[in-house]
PDB file of N, CA and C in Angstrom:
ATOM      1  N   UNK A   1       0.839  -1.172   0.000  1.00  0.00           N
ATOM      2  CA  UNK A   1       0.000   0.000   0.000  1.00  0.00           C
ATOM      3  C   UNK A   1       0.888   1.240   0.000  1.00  0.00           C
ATOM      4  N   UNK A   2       0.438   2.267  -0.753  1.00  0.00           N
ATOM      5  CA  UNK A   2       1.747   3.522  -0.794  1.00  0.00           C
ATOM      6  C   UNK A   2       0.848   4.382   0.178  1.00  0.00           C
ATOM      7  N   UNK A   3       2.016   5.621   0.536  1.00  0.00           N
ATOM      8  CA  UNK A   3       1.018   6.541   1.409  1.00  0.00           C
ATOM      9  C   UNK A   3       0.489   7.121   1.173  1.00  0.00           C
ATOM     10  N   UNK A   4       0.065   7.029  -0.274  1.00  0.00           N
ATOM     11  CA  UNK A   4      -0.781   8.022  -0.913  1.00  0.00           C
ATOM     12  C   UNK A   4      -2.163   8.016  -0.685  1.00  0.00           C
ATOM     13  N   UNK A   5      -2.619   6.297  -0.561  1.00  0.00           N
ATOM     14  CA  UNK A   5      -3.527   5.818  -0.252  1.00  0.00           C
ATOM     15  C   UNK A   5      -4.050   5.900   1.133  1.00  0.00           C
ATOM     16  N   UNK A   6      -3.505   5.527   1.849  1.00  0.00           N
ATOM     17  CA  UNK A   6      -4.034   5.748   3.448  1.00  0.00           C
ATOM     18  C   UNK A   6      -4.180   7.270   3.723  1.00  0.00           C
ATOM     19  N   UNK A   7      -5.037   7.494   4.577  1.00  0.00           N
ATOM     20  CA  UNK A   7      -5.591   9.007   4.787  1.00  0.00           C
ATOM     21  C   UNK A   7      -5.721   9.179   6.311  1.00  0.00           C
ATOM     22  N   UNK A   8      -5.241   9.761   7.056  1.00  0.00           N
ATOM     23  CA  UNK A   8      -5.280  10.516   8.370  1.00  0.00           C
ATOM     24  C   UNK A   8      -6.456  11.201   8.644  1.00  0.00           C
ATOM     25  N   UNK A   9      -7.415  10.340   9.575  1.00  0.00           N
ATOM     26  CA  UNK A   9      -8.891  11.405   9.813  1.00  0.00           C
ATOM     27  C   UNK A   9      -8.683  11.875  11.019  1.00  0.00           C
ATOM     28  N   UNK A  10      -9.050  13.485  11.196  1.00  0.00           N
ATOM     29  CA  UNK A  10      -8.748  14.066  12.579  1.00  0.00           C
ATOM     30  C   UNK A  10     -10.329  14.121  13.090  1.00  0.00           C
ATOM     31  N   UNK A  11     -10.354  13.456  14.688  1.00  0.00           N
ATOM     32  CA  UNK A  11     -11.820  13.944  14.961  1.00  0.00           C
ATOM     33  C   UNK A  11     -11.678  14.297  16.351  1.00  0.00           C
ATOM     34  N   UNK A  12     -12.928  14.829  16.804  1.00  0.00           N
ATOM     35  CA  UNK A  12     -12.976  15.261  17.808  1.00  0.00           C
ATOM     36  C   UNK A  12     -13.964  13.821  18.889  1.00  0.00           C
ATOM     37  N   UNK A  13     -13.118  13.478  20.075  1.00  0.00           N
ATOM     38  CA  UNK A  13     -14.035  12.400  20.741  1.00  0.00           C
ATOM     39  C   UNK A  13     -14.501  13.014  22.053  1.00  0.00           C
ATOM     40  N   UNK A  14     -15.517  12.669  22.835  1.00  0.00           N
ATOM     41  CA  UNK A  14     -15.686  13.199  24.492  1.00  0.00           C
ATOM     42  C   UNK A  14     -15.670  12.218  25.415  1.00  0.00           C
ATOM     43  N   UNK A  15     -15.190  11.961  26.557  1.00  0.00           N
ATOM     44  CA  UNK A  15     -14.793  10.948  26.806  1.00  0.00           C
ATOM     45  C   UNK A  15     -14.647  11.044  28.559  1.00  0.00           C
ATOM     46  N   UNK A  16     -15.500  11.088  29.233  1.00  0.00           N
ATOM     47  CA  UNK A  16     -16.222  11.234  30.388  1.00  0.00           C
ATOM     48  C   UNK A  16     -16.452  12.755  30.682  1.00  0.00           C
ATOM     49  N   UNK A  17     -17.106  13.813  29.437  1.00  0.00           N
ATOM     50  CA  UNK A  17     -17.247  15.089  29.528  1.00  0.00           C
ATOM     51  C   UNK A  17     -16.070  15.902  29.336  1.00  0.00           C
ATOM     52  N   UNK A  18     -14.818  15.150  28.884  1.00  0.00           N
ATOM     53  CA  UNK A  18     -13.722  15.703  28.318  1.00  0.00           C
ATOM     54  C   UNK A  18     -13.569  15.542  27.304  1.00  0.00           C
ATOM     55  N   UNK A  19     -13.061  16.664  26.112  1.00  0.00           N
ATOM     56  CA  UNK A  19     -12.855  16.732  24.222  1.00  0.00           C
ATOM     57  C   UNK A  19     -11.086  16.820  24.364  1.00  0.00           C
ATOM     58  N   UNK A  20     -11.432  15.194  23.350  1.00  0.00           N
ATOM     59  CA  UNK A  20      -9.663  14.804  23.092  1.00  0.00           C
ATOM     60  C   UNK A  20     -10.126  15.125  21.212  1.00  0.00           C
ATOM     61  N   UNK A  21      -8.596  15.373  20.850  1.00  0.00           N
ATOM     62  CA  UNK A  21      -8.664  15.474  19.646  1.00  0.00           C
ATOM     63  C   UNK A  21      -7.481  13.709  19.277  1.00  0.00           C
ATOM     64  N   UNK A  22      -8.201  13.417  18.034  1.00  0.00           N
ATOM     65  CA  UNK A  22      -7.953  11.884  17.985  1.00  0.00           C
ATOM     66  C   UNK A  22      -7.244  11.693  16.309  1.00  0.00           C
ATOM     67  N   UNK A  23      -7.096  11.221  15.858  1.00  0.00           N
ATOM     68  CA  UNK A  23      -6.365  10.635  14.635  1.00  0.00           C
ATOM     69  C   UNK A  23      -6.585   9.534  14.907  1.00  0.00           C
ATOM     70  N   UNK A  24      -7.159   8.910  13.122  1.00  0.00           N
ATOM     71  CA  UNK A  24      -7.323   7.275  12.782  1.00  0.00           C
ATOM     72  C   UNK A  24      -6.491   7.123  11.518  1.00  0.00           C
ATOM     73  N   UNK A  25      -5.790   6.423  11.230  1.00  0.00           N
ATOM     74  CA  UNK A  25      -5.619   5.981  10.336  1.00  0.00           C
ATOM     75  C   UNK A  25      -6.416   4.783   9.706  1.00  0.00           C
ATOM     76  N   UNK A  26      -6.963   5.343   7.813  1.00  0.00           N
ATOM     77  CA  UNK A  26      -8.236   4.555   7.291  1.00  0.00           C
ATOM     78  C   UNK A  26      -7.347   4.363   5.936  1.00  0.00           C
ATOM     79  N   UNK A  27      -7.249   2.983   5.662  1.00  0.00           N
ATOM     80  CA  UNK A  27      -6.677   2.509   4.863  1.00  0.00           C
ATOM     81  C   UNK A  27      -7.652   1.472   4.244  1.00  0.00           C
ATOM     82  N   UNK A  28      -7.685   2.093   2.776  1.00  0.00           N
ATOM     83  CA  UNK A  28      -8.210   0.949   1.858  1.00  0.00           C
ATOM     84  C   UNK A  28      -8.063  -0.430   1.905  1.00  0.00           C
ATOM     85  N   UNK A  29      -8.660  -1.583   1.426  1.00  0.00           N
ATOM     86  CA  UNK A  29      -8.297  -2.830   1.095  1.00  0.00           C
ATOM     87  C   UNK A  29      -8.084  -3.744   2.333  1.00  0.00           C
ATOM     88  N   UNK A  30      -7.365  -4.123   2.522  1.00  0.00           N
ATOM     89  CA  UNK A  30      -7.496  -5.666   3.498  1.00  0.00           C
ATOM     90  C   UNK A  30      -7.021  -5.385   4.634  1.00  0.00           C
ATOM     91  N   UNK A  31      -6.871  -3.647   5.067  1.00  0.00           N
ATOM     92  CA  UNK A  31      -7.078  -3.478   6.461  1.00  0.00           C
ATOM     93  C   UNK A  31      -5.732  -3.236   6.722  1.00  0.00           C
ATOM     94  N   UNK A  32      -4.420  -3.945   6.309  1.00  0.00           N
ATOM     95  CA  UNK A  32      -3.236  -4.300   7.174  1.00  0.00           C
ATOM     96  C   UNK A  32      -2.859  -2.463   6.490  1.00  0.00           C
ATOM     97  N   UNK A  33      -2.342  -2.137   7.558  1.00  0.00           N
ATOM     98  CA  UNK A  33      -1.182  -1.033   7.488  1.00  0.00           C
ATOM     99  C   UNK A  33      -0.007  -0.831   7.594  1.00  0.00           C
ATOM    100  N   UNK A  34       0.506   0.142   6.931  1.00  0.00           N
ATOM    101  CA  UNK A  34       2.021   0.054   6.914  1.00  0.00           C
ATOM    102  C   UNK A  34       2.683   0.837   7.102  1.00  0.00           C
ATOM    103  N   UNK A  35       3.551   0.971   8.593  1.00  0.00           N
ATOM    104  CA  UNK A  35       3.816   2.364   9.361  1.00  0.00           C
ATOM    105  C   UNK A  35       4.456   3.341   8.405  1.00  0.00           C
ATOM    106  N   UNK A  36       4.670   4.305   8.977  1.00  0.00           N
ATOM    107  CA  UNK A  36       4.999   5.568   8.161  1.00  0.00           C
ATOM    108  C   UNK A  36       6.682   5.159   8.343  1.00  0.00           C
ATOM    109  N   UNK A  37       6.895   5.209   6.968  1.00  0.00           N
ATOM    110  CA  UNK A  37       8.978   5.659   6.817  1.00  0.00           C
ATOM    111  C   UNK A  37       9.583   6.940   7.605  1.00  0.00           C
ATOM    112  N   UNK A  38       8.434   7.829   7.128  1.00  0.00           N
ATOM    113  CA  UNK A  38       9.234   9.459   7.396  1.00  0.00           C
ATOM    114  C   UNK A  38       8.291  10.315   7.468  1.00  0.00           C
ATOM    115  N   UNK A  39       8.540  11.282   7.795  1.00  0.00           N
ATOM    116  CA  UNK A  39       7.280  12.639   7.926  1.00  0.00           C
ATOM    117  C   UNK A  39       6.390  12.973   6.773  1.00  0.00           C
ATOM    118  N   UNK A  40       7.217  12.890   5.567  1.00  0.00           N
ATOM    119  CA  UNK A  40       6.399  13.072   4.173  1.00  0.00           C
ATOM    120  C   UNK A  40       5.354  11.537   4.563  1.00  0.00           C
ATOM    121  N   UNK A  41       5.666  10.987   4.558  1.00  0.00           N
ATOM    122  CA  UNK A  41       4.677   9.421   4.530  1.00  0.00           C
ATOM    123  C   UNK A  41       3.317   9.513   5.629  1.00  0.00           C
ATOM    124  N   UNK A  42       3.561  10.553   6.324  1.00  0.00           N
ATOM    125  CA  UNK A  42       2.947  10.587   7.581  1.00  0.00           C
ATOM    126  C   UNK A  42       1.609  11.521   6.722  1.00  0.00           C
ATOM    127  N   UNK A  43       2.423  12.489   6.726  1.00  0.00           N
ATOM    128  CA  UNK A  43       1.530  13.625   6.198  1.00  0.00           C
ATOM    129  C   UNK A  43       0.833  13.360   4.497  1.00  0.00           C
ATOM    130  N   UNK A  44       1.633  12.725   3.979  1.00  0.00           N
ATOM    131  CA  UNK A  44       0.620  12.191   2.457  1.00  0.00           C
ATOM    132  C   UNK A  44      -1.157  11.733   2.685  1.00  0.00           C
ATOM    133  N   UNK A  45      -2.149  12.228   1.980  1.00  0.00           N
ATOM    134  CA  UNK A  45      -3.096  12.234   1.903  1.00  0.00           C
ATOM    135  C   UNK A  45      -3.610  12.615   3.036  1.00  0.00           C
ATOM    136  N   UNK A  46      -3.517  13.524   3.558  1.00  0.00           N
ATOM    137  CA  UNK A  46      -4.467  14.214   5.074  1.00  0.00           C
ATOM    138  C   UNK A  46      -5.324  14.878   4.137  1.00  0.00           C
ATOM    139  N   UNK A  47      -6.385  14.945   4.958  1.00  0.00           N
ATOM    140  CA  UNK A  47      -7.933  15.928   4.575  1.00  0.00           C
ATOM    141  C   UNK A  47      -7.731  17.246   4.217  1.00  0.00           C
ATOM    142  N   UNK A  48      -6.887  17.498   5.033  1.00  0.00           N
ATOM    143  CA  UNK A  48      -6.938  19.088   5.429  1.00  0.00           C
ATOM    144  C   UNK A  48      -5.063  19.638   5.871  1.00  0.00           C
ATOM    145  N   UNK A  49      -5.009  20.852   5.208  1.00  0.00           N
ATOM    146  CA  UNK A  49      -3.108  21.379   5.638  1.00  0.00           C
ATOM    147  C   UNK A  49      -3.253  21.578   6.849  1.00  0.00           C
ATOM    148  N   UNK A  50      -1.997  21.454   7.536  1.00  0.00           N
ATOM    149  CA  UNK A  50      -2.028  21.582   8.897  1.00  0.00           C
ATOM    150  C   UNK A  50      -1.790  23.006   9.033  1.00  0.00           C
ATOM    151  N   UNK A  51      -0.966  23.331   8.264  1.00  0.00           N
ATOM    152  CA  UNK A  51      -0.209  24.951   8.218  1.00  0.00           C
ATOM    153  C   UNK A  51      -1.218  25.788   8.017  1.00  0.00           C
ATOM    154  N   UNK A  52      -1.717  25.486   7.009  1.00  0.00           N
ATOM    155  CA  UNK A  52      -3.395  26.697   6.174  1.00  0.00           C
ATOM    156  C   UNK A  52      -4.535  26.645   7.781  1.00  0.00           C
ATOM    157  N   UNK A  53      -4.198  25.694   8.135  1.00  0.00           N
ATOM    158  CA  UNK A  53      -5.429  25.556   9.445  1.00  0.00           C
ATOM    159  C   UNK A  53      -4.987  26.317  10.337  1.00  0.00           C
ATOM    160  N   UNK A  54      -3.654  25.849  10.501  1.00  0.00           N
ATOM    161  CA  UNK A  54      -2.792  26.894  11.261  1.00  0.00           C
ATOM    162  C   UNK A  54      -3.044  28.246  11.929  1.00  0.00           C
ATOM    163  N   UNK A  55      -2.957  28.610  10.241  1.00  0.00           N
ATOM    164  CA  UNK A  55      -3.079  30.584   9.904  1.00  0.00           C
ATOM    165  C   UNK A  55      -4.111  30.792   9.788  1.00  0.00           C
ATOM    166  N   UNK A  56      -5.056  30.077   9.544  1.00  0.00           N
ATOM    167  CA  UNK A  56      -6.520  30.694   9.602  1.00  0.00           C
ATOM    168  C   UNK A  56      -6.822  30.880  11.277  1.00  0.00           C
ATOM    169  N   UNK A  57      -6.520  29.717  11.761  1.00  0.00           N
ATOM    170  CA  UNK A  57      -7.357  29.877  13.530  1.00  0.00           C
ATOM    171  C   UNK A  57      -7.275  30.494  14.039  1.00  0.00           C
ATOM    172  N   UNK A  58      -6.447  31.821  13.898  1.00  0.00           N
ATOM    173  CA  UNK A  58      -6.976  33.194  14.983  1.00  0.00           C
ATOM    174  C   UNK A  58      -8.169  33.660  14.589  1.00  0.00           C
ATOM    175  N   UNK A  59      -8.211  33.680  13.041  1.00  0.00           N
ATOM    176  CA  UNK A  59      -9.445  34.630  12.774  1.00  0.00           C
ATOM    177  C   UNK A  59     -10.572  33.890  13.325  1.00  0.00           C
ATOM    178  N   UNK A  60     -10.135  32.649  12.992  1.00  0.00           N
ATOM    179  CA  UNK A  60     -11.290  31.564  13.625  1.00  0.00           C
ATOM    180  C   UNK A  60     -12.113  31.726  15.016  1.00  0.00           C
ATOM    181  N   UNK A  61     -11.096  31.541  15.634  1.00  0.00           N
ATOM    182  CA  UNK A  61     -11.456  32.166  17.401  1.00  0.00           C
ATOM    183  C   UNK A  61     -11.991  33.491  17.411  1.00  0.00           C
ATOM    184  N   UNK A  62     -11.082  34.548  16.638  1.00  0.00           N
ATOM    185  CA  UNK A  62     -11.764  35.498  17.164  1.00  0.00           C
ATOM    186  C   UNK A  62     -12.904  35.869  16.443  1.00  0.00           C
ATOM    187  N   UNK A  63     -13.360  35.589  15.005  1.00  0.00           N
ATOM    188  CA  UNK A  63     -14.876  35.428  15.048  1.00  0.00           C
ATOM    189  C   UNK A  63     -16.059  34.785  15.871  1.00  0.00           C
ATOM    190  N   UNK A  64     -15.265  33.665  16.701  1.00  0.00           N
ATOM    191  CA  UNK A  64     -16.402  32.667  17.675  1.00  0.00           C
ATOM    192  C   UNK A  64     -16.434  34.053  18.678  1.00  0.00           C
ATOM    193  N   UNK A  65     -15.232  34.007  19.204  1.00  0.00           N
ATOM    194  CA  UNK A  65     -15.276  35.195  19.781  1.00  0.00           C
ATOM    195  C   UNK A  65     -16.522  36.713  19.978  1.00  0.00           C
ATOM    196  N   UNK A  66     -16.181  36.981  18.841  1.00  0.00           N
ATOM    197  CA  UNK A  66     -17.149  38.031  18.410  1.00  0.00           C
ATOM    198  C   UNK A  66     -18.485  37.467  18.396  1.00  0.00           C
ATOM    199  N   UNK A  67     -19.060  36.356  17.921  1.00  0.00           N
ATOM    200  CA  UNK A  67     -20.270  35.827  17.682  1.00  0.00           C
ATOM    201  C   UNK A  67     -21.263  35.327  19.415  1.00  0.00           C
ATOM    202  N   UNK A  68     -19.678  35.315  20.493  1.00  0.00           N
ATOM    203  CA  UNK A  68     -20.422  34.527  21.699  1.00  0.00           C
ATOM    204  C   UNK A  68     -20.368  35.374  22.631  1.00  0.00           C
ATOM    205  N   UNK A  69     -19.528  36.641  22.721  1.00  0.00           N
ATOM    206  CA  UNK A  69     -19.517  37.135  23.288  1.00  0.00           C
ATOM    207  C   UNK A  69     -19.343  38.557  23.746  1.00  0.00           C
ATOM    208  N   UNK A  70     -19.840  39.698  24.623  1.00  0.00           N
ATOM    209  CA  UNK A  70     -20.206  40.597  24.280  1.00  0.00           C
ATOM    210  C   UNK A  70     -18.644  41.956  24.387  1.00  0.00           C
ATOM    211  N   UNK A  71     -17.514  41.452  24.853  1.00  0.00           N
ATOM    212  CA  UNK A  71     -16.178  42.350  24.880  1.00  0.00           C
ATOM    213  C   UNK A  71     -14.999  41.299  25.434  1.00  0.00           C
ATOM    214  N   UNK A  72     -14.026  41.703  25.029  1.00  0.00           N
ATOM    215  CA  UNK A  72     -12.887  41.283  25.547  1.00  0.00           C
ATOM    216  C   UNK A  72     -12.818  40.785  26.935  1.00  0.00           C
ATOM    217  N   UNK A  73     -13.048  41.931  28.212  1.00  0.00           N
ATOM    218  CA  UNK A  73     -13.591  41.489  29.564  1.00  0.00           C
ATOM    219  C   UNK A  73     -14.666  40.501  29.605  1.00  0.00           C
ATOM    220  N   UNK A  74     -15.540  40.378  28.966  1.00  0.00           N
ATOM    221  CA  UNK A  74     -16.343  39.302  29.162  1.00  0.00           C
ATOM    222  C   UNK A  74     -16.045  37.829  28.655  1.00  0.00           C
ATOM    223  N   UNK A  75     -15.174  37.751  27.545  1.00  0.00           N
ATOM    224  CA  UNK A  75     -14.328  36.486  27.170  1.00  0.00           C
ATOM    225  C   UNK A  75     -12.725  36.508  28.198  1.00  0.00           C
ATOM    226  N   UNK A  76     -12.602  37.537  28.693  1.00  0.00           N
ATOM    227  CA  UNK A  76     -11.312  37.027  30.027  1.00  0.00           C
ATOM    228  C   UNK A  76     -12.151  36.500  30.693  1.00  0.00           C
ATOM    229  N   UNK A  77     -13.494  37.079  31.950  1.00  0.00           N
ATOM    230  CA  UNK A  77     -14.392  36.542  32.945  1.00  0.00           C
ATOM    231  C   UNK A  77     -14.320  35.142  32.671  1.00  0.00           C
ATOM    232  N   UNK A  78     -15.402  34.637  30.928  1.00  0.00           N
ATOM    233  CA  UNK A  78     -15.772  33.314  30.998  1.00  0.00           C
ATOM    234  C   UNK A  78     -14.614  32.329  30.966  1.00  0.00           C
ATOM    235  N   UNK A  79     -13.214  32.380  30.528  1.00  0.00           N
ATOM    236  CA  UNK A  79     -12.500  31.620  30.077  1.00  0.00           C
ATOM    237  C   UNK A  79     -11.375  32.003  31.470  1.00  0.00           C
ATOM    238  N   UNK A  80     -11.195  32.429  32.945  1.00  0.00           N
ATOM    239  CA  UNK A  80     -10.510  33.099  33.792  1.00  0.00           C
ATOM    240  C   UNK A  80      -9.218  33.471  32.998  1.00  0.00           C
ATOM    241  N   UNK A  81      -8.840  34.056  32.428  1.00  0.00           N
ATOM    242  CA  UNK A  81      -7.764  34.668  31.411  1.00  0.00           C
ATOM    243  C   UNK A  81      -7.493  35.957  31.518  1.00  0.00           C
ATOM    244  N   UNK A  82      -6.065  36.509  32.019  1.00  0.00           N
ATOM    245  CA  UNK A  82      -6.036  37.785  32.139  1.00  0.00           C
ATOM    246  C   UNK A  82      -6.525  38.494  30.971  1.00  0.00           C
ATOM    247  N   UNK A  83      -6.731  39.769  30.987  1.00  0.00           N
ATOM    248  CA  UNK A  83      -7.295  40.853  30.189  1.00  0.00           C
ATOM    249  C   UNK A  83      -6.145  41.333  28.800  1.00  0.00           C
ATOM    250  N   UNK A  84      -4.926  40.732  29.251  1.00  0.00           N
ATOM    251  CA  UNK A  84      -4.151  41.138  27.501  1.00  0.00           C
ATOM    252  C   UNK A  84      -4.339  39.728  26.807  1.00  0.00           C
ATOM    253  N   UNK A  85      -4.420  38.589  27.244  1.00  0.00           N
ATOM    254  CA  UNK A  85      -4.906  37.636  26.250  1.00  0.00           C
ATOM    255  C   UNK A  85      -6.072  37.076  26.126  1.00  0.00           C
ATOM    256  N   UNK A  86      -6.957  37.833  26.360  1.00  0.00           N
ATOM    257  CA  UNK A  86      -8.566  37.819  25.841  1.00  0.00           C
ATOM    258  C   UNK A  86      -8.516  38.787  24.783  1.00  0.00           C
ATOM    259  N   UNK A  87      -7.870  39.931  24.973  1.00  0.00           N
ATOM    260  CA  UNK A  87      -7.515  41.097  24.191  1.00  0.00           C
ATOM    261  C   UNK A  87      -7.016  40.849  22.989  1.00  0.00           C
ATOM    262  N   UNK A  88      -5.750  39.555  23.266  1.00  0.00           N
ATOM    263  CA  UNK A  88      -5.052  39.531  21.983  1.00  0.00           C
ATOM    264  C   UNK A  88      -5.861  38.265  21.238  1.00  0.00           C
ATOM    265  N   UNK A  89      -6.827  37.713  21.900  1.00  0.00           N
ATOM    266  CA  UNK A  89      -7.748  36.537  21.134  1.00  0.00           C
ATOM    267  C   UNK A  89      -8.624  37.315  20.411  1.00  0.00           C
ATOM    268  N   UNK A  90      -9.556  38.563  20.988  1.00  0.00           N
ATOM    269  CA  UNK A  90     -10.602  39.621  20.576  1.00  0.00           C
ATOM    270  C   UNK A  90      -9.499  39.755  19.089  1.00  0.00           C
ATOM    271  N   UNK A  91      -9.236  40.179  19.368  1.00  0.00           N
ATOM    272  CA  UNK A  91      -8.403  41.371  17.870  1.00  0.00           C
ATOM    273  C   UNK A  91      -7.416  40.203  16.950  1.00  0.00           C
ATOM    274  N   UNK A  92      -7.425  39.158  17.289  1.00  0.00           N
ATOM    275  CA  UNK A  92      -7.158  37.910  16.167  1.00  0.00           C
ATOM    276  C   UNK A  92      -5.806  37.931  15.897  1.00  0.00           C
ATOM    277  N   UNK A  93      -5.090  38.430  17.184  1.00  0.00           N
ATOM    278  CA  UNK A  93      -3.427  38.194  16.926  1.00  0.00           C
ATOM    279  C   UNK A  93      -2.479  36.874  17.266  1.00  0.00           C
ATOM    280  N   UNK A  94      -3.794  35.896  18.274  1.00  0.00           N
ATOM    281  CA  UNK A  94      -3.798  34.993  18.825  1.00  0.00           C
ATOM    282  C   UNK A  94      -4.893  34.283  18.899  1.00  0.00           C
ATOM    283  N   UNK A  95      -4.546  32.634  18.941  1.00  0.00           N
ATOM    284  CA  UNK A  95      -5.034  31.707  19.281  1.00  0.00           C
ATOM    285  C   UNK A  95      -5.005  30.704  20.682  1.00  0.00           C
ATOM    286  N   UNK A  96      -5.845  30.029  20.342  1.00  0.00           N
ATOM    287  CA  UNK A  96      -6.167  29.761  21.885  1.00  0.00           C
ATOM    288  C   UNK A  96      -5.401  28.479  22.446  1.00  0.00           C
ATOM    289  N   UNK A  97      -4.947  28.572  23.480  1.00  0.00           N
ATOM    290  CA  UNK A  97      -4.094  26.557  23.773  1.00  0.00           C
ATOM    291  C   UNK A  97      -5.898  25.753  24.017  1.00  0.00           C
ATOM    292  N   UNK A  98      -5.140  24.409  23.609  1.00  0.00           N
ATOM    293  CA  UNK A  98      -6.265  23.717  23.704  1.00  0.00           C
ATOM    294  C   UNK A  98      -7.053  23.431  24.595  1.00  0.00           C
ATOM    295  N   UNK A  99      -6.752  23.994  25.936  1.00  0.00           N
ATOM    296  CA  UNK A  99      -7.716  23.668  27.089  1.00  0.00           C
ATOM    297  C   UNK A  99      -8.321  24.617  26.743  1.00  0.00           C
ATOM    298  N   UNK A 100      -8.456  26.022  26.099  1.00  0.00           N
ATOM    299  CA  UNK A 100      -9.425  27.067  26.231  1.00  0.00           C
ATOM    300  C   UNK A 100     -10.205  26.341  24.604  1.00  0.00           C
ATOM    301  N   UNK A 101      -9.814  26.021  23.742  1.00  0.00           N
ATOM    302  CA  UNK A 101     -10.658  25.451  22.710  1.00  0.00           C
ATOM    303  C   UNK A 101     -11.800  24.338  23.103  1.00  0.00           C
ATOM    304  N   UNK A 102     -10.867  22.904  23.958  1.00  0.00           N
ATOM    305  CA  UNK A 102     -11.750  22.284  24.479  1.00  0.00           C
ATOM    306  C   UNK A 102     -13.213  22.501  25.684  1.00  0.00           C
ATOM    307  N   UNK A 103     -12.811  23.910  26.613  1.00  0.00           N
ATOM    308  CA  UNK A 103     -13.676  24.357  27.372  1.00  0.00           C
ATOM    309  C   UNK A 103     -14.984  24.780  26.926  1.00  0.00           C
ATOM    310  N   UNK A 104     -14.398  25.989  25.455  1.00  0.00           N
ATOM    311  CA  UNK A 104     -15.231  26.327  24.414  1.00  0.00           C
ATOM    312  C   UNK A 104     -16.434  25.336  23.751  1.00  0.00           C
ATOM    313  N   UNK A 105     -15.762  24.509  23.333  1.00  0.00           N
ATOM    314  CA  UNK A 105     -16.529  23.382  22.811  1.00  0.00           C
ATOM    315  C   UNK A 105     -17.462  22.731  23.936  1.00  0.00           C
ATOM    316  N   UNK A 106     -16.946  22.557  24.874  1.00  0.00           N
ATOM    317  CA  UNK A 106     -17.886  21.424  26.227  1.00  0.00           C
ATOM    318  C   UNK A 106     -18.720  22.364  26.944  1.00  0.00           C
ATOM    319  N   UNK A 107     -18.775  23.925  26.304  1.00  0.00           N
ATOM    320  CA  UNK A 107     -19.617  25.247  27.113  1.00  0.00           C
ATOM    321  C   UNK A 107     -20.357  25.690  25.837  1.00  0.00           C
ATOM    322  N   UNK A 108     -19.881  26.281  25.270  1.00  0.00           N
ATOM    323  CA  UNK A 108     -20.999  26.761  24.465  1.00  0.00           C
ATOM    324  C   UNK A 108     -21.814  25.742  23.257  1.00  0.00           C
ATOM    325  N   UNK A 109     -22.880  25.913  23.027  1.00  0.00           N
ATOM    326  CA  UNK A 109     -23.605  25.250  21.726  1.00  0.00           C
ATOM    327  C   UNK A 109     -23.344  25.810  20.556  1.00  0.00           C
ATOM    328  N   UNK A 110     -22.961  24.719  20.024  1.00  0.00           N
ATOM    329  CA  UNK A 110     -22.315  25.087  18.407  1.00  0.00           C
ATOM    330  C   UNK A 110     -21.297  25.218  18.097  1.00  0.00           C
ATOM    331  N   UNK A 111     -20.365  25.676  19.657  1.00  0.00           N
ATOM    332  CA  UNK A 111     -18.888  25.774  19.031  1.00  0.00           C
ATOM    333  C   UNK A 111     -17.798  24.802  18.291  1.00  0.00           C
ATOM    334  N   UNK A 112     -18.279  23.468  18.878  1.00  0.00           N
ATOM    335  CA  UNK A 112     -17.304  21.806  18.133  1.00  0.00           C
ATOM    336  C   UNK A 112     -17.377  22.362  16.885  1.00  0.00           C
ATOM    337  N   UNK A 113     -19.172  22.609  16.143  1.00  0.00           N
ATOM    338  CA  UNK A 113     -19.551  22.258  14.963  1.00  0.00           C
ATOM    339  C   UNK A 113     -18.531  23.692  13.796  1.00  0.00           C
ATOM    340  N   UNK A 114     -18.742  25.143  14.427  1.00  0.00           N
ATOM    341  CA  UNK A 114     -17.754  26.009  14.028  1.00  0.00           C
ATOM    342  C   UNK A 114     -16.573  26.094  14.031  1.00  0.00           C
ATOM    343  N   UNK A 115     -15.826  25.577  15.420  1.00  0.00           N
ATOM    344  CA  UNK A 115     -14.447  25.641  15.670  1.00  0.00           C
ATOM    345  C   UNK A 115     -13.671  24.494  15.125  1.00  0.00           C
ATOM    346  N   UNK A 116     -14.298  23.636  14.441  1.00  0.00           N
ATOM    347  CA  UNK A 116     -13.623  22.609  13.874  1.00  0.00           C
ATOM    348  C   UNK A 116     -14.235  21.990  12.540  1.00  0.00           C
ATOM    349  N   UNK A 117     -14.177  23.394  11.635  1.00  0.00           N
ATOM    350  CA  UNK A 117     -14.901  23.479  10.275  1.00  0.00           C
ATOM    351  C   UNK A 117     -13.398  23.528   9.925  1.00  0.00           C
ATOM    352  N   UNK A 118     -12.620  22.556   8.652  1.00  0.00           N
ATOM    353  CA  UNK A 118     -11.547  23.008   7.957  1.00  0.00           C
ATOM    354  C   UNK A 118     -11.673  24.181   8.085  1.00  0.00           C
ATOM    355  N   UNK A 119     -10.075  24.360   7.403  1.00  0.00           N
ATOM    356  CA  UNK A 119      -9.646  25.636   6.979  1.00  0.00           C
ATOM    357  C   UNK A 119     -10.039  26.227   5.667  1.00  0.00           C
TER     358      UNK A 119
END
């Protein structure tokens, strides 16, 4: 099987009220797989760039941002986050570490389904 063929699915699982982010590897044909050689082998046929996802996710956040909530102070309050990095999430210079993504997701409605739309 080449690595062209096998494809890397990223999903999101919950798993006693906690959001893990997961990878499967789904390979055509008779199931058996065949570990990766090298980083190119790894990364051949993914869904989605990691990099392009990358650079989009500030704007990402800080549109959820904008859409959930009513100022900067009020996304420090909900997320306990000092006031320059709610600030720098508001204005899309930054992104969020994953405990504030996963909180997002397990608190508000709708956010899994937005915050983890490709890039």
């Amino acid at each position: 099987m080449s690595a062209a063929s096998a494809r890397i699915i990223p999903s999101f699982q919950s798993v006693e009220g906690r959001i893990y982010l997961a990878y499967q590897r789904q390979s055509p044909g008779n199931g058996r797989e065949k570990k990766p050689g090298n980083l190119a082998d790894l990364l051949a046929g993914r869904p989605c760039d990691p990099r392009a996802f990358r650079r989009a996710y500030p704007d990402r956040w800080c549109e959820f941002l904008h859409r959930n909530f009513r100022s900067p102070l009020h996304t420090a309050v909900f997320f306990e986050v000092d006031e320059r990095t709610a600030r720098h999430w508001w204005e899309g210079y930054t992104g969020p570490q994953a405990w504030a993504m996963a909180f997002a997701i397990s608190s508000v409605p709708g956010a899994e389904a937005f915050l983890t739309e490709a890039a």
